[in-house]
Protein backbone atom coordinates (compact mmCIF):
# COMPACT_ATOMS: atom_id res chain seq x y z
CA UNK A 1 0.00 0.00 0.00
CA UNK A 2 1.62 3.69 -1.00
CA UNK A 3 1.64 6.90 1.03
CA UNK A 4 -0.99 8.32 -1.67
CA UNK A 5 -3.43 5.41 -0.50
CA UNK A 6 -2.81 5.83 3.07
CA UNK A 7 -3.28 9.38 3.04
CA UNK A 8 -6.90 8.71 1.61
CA UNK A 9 -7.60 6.30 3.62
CA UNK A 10 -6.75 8.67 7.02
CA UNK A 11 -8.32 11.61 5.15
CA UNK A 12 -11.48 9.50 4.66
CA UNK A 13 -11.41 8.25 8.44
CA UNK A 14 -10.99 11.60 9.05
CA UNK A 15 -14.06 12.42 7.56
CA UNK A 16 -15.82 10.07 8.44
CA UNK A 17 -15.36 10.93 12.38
CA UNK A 18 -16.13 14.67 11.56
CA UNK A 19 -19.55 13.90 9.90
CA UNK A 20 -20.33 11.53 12.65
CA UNK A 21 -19.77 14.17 15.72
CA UNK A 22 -20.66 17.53 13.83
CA UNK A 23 -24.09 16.26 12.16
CA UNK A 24 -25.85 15.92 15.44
CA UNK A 25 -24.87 19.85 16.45
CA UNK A 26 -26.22 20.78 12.54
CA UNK A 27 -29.28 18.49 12.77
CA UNK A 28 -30.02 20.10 16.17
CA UNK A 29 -29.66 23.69 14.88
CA UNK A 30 -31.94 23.46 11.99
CA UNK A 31 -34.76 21.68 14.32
CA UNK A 32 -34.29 24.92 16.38
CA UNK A 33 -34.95 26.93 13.48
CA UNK A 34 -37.97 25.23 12.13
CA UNK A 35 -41.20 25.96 12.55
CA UNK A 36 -43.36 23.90 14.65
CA UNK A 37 -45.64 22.78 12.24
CA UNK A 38 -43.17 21.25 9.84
CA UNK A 39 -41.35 19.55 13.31
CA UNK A 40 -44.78 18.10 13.61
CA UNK A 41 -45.56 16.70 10.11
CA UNK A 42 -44.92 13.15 9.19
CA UNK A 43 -43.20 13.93 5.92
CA UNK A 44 -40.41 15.52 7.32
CA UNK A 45 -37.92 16.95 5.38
CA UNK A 46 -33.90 18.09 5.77
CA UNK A 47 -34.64 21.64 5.33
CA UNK A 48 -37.48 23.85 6.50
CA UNK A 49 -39.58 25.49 4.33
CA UNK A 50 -38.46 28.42 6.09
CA UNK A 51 -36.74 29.14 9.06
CA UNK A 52 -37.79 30.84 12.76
CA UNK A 53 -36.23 32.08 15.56
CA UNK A 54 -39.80 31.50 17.21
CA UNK A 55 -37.89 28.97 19.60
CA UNK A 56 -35.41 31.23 20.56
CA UNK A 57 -37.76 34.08 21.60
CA UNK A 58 -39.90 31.25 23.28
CA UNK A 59 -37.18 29.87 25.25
CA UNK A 60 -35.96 33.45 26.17
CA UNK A 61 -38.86 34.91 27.03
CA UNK A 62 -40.77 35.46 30.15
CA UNK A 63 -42.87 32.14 30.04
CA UNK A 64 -42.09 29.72 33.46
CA UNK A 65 -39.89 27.48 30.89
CA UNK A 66 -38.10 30.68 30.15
CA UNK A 67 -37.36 31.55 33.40
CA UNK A 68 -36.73 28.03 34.99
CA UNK A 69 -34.15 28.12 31.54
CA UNK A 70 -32.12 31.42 32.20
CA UNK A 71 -32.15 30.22 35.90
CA UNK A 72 -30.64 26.92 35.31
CA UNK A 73 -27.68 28.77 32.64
CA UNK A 74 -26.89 30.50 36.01
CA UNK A 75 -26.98 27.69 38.22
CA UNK A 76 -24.76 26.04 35.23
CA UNK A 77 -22.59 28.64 35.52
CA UNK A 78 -22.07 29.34 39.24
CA UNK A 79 -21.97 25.16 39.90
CA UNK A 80 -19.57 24.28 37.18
CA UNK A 81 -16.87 27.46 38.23
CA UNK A 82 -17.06 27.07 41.67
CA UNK A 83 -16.76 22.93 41.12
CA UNK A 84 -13.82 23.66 38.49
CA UNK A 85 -12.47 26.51 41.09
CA UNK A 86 -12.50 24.12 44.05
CA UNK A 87 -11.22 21.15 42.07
CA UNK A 88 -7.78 22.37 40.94
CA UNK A 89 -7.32 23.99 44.76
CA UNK A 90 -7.35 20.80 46.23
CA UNK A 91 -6.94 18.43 43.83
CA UNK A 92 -3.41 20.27 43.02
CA UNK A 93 -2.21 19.74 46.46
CA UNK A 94 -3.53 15.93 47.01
CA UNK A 95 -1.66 15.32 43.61
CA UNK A 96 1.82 16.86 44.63
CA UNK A 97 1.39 15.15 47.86
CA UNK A 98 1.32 11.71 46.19
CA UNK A 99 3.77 12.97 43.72
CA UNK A 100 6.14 14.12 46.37
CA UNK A 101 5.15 12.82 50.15
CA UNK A 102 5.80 9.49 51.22
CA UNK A 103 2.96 8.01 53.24
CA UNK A 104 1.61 4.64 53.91
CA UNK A 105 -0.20 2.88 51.18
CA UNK A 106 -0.44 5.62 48.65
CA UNK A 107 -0.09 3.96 45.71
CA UNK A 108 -3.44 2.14 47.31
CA UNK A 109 -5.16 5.32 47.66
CA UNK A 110 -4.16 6.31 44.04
CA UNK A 111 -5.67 3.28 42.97
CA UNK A 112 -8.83 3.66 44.58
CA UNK A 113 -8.99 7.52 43.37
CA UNK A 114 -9.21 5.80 40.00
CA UNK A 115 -11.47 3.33 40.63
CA UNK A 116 -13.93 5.73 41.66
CA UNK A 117 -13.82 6.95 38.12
CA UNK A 118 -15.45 3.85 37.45
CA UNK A 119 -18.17 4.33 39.63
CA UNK A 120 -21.64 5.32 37.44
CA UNK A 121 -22.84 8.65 38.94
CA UNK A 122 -26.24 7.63 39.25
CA UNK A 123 -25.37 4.42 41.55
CA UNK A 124 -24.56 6.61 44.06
CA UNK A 125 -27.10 9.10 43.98
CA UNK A 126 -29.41 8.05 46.35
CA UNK A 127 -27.00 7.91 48.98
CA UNK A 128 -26.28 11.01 47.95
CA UNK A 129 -29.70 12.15 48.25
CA UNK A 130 -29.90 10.51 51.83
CA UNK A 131 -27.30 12.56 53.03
CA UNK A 132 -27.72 16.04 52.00
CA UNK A 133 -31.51 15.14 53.00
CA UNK A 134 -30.20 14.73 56.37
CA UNK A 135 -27.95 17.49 56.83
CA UNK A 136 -30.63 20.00 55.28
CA UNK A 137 -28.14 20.85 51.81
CA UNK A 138 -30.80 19.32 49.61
CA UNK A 139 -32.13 21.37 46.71
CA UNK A 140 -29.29 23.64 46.67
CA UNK A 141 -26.68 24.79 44.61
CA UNK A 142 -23.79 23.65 47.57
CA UNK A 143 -25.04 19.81 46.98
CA UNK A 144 -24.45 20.27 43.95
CA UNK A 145 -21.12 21.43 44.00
CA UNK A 146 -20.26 19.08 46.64
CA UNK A 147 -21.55 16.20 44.58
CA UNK A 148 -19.37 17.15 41.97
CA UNK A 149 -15.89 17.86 43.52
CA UNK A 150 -16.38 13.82 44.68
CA UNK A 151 -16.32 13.00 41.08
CA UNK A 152 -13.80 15.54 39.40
CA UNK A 153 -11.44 15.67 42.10
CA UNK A 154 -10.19 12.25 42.17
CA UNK A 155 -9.53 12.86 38.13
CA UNK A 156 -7.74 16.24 38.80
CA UNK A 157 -5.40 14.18 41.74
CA UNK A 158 -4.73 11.28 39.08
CA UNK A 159 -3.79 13.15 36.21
CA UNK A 160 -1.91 15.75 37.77
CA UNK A 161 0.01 13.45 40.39
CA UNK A 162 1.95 12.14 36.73
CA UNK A 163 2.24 15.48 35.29
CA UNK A 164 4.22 16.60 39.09
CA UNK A 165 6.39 13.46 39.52
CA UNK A 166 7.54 14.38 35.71
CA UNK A 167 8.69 17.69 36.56
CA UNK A 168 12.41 17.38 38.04
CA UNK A 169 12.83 17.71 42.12
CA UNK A 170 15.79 19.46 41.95
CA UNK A 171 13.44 22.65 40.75
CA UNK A 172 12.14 22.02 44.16
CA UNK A 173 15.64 21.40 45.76
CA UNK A 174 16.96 24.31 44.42
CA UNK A 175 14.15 26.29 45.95
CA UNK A 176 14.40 24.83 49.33
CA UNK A 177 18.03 26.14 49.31
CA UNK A 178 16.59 29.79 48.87
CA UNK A 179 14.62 29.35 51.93
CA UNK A 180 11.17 28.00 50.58
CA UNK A 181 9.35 25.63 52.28
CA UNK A 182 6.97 22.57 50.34
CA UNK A 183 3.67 25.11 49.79
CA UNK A 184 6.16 28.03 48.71
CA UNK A 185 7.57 25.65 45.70
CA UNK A 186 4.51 24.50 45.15
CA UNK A 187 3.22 27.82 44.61
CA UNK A 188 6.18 29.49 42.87
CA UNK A 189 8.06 26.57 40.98
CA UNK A 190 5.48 23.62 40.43
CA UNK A 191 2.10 25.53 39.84
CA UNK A 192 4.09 27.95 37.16
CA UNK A 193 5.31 24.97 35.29
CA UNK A 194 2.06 23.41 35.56
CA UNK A 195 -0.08 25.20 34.57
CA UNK A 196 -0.96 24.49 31.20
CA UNK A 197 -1.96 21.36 32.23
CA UNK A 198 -4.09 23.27 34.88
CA UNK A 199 -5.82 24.92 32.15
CA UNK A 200 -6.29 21.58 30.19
CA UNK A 201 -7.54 19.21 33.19
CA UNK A 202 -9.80 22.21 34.30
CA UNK A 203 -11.55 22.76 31.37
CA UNK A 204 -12.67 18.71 30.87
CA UNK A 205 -13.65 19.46 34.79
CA UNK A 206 -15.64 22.34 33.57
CA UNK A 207 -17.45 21.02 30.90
CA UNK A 208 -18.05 17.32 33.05
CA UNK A 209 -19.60 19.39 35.41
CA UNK A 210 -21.90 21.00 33.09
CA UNK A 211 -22.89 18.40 31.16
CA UNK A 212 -23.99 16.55 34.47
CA UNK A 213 -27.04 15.21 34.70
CA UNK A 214 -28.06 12.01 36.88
CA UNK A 215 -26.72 13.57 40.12
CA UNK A 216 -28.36 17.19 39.94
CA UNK A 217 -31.57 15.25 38.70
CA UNK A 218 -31.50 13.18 41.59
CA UNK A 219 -30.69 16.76 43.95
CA UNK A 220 -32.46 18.97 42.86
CA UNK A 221 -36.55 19.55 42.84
CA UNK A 222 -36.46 23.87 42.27
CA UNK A 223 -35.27 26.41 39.68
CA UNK A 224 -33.34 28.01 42.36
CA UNK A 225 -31.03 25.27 41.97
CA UNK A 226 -31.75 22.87 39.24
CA UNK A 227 -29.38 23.40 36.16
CA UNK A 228 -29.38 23.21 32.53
CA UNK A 229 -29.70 19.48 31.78
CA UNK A 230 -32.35 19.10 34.28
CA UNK A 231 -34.57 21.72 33.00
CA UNK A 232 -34.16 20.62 29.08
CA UNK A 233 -34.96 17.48 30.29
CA UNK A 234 -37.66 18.97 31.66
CA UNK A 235 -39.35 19.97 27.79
CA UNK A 236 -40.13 15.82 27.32
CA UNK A 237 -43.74 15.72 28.16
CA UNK A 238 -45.46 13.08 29.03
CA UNK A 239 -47.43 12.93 25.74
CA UNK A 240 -45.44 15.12 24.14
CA UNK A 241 -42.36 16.36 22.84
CA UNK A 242 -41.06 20.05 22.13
CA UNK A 243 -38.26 18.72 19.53
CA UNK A 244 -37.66 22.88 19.14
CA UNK A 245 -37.80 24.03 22.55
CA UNK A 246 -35.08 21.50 23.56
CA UNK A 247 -33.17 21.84 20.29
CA UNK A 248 -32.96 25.78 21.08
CA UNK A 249 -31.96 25.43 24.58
CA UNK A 250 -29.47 22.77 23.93
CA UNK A 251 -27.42 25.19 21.12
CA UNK A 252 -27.88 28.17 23.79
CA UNK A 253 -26.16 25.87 26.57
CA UNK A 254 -23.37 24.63 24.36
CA UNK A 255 -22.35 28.15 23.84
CA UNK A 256 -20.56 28.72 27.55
CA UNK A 257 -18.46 25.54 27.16
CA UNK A 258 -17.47 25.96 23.17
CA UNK A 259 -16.78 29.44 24.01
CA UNK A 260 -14.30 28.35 26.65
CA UNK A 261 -12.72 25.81 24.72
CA UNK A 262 -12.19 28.23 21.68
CA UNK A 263 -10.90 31.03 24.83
CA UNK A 264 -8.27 28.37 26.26
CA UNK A 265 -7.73 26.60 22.76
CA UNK A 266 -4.24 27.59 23.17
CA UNK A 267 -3.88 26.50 26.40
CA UNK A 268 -5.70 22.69 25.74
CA UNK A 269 -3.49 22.14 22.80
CA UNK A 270 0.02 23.32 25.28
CA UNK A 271 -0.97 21.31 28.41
CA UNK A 272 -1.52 18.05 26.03
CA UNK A 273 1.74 18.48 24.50
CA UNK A 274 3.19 19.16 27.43
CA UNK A 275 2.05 16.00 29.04
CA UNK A 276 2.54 13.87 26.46
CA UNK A 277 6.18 15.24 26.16
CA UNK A 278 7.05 14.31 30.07
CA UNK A 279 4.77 11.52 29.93
C-alpha cells in the first residue's frame, strides 16, 4: 500500500469521524430553526420550508420554561466554576502530595482515586440524596457542588500526580536552598510549570460538570437550583415532545463551554503536548 493510498484512507477516516460528531450539532440547529408545524408533520424533510427564531424568543422569554431556563444557565454557571475553582485547589495539592510525600499505602489510595472513576454517577445518587436530605443541603446549589468535587477531584489528583512526579525535584531542591518551604515551591516553581496542564484538566472538569445530569436530577426539585440538563430534560412531556424548545436550549447551553474551549484553545493544545512530552 503507498503513502498516496494511506493518506486517503486517514483523510477519509478523518471524515468520516467529523460527519459523525458535527451532524448531530447541525441536525439540532436546523430543528431549532424550524417551525413547529413542519417539526410536527410526518413527511419531514432536511430543510425547512423556512426558518424561525420562534424557539429562541420562546425559550428566552418570560414564560415559566423561560425563566426556569435562564435560571438553570446561572446555576450552570455558578456550579460548574465554583466545582472547576474548588477542584484544581485541592486536587493540586492531594496530587503533589502523592507525587512528592511518602505516606503509607499511597499507591493504594491512588488506585482507589481511580477506581472511583469507574463508579456510574447515578449508583450513588441516592446515597447522595440521603445525606444532603439529612444534613438539610438538599435542593441547593452547595449539593451540587459538593456532589461534583467527589467526582472531578479524584480525576484532577490522578492526572496531575503524573504530570508533578515528571517535573524534576531538583526545581524544588533548588528552591528549598533559597529558603522555601513545600507550599512556597509548590506555589512558585510547580504551579508555574504546571499550569498548562491546569488549564487543560480544568476545562474537561468544567465542561463534566456542566454536562452533568443524573446527580443534579436526583438533587435537585427547584429552579433556584436545578441546572441546565435538568430543566431541558424537563421539555419531554409526558405525551409530548417540544423537539424545538429542547433543540434551542441545547445550542444556547453549548455556547458557555465551546466558548471556553475556543478562549483556552491555546492552552488545551500546550498542556496536552506538554504531558505527552514528560509523559
Amino acid at each position: 500500500m503507498n503513502k498516496s493510498i494511506k493518506k486517503i484512507l486517514l483523510f477519509s477516516g478523518v471524515v468520516l469521524v467529523m460527519i459523525f460528531t458535527v451532524s448531530p450539532l447541525i441536525w439540532a440547529f436546523i430543528i431549532s430553526l424550524s417551525p413547529g408545524k413542519e417539526l410536527a408533520s410526518l413527511a419531514r424533510q432536511w430543510l425547512p420550508d423556512s426558518f424561525t427564531l420562534m424557539n429562541y424568543k420562546q425559550v428566552l422569554s418570560l414564560s415559566d420554561n423561560a425563566a426556569s431556563f435562564k435560571n438553570s444557565l446561572l446555576n450552570s454557571l455558578i456550579v460548574a466554576s465554583v466545582t472547576t475553582l474548588f477542584s484544581l485547589i485541592f486536587g493540586s495539592l492531594g496530587a503533589y502530595a502523592f507525587a512528592r510525600l511518602r505516606f503509607r499505602m499511597k499507591d493504594r489510595l491512588a488506585v482507589i482515586f481511580l477506581i472511583t472513576q469507574m463508579v456510574p454517577s447515578i449508583a450513588i445518587a441516592l446515597p447522595m440524596y440521603l445525606i444532603f436530605n439529612r444534613i438539610g443541603l438538599l435542593d441547593t446549589k452547595s449539593a451540587l457542588v459538593l456532589a461534583n468535587l467527589s467526582f472531578t477531584l479524584p480525576f484532577i489528583i490522578w492526572m496531575m500526580r503524573a504530570f508533578f512526579e515528571s517535573i524534576p525535584k531538583e526545581l524544588e531542591e533548588s528552591a528549598f536552598v533559597d529558603g522555601l518551604g513545600r507550599f512556597g515551591a509548590l506555589l512558585r516553581i510547580i504551579l508555574p510549570i504546571s499550569a498548562p496542564g491546569l488549564f487543560a484538566i480544568g476545562v474537561f472538569a468544567y465542561l463534566n460538570t456542566w454536562n452533568e445530569f443524573n446527580t443534579a436530577l436526583v438533587l435537585t426539585g427547584s429552579s433556584q437550583s436545578k441546572t441546565m440538563p435538568v430543566v431541558i430534560n424537563e421539555f419531554l412531556g409526558r405525551f409530548s415532545v417540544d423537539y424545538g424548545l429542547m433543540a434551542a436550549s441545547g445550542i444556547i447551553g453549548l455556547l458557555p463551554p465551546v466558548l471556553l474551549t475556543l478562549f483556552f484553545q491555546r492552552y488545551l493544545v500546550d498542556g496536552m503536548t506538554a504531558g505527552a512530552v514528560k509523559g
